[in-house]
Protein backbone atom coordinates (compact mmCIF):
# COMPACT_ATOMS: atom_id res chain seq x y z
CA UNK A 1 -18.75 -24.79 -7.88
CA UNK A 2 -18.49 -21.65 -10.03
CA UNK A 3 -21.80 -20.62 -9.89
CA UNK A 4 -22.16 -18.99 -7.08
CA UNK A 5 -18.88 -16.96 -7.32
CA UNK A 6 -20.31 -15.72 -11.09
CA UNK A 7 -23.52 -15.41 -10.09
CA UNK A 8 -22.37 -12.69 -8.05
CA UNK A 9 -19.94 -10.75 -10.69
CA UNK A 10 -22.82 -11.21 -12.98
CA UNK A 11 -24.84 -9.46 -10.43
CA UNK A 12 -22.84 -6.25 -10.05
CA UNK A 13 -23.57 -5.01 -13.65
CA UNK A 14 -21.78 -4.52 -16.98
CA UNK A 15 -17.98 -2.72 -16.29
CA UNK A 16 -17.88 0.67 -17.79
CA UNK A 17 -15.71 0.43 -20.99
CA UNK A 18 -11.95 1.84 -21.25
CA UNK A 19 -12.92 5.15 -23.71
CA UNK A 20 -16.17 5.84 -21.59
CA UNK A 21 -17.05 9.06 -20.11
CA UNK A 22 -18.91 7.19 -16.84
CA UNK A 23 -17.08 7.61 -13.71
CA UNK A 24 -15.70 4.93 -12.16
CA UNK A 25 -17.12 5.08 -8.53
CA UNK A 26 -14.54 3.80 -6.08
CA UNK A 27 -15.68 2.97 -2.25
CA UNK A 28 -13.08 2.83 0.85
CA UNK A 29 -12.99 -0.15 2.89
CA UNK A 30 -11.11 1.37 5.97
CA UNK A 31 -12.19 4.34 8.09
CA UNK A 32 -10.30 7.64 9.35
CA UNK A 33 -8.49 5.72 12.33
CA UNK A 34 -7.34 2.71 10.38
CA UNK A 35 -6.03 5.24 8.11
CA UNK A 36 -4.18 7.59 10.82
CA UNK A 37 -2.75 4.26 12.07
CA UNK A 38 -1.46 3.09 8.87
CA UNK A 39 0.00 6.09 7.83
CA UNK A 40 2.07 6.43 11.36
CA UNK A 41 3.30 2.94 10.54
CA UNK A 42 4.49 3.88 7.32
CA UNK A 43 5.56 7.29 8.57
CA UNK A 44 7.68 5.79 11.79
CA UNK A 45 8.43 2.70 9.23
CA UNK A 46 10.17 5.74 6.75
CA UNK A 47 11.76 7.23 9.84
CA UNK A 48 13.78 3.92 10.97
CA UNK A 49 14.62 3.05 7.25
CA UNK A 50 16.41 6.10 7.16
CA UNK A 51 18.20 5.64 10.46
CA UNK A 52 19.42 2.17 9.33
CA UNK A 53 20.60 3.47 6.18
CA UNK A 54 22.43 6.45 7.90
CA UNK A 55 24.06 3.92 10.24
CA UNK A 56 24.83 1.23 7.50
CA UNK A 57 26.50 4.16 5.49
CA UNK A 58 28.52 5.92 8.55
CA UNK A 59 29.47 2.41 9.35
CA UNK A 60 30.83 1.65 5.34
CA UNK A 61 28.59 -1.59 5.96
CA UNK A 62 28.73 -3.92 3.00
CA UNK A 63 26.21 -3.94 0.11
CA UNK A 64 24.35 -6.52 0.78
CA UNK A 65 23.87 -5.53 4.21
CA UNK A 66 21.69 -1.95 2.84
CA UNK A 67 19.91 -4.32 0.51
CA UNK A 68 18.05 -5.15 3.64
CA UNK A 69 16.91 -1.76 3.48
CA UNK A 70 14.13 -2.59 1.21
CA UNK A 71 12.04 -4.56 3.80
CA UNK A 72 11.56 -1.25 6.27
CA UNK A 73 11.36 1.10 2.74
CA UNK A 74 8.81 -1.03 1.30
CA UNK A 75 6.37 -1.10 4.53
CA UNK A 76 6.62 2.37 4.81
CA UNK A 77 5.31 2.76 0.82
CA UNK A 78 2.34 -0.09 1.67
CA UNK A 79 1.62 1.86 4.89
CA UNK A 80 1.58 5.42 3.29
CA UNK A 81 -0.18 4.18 -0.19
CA UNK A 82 -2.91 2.52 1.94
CA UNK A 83 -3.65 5.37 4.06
CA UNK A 84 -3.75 7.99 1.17
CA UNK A 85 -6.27 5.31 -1.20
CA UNK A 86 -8.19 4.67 1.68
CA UNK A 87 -7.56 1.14 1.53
């Protein structure tokens, strides 16, 4: 049931080693509109993250209500990091 899956990491080639001077050649897997569009989601997710926490501060909310803060914070980082590494 293996086989196949090694036969085809076998098939790629040797990986360069750590303390070799061979560049490591990296390939993108989205295009230029994938990455506009993820990079407005993470931009407009940024944007309402900060409105929430504005509002959650003005409004002396309790702790554990900003710790819901990290959902719309963390999709703006996997929306922005994708975009920029093209992946």
């Amino acid at each position: 049931m293996n086989a196949p899956l090694l036969s085809v990491v076998n098939s790629v080639g040797p990986l360069p080693k750590p303390d070799s001077a061979e560049p490591i050649v990296c390939f993108t897997n989205i295009g230029p509109q994938q990455q506009r569009k993820r990079m407005t989601f993470g931009l407009f997710a940024f944007a309402i993250a900060i409105g929430f926490a504005a509002l959650l501060f003005l409004l002396d909310a309790n702790v554990w209500w900003r710790v819901l803060l990290f959902l719309p914070f963390a999709g703006a980082g996997i929306g922005y990091f994708q975009a920029r590494d093209k992946t």
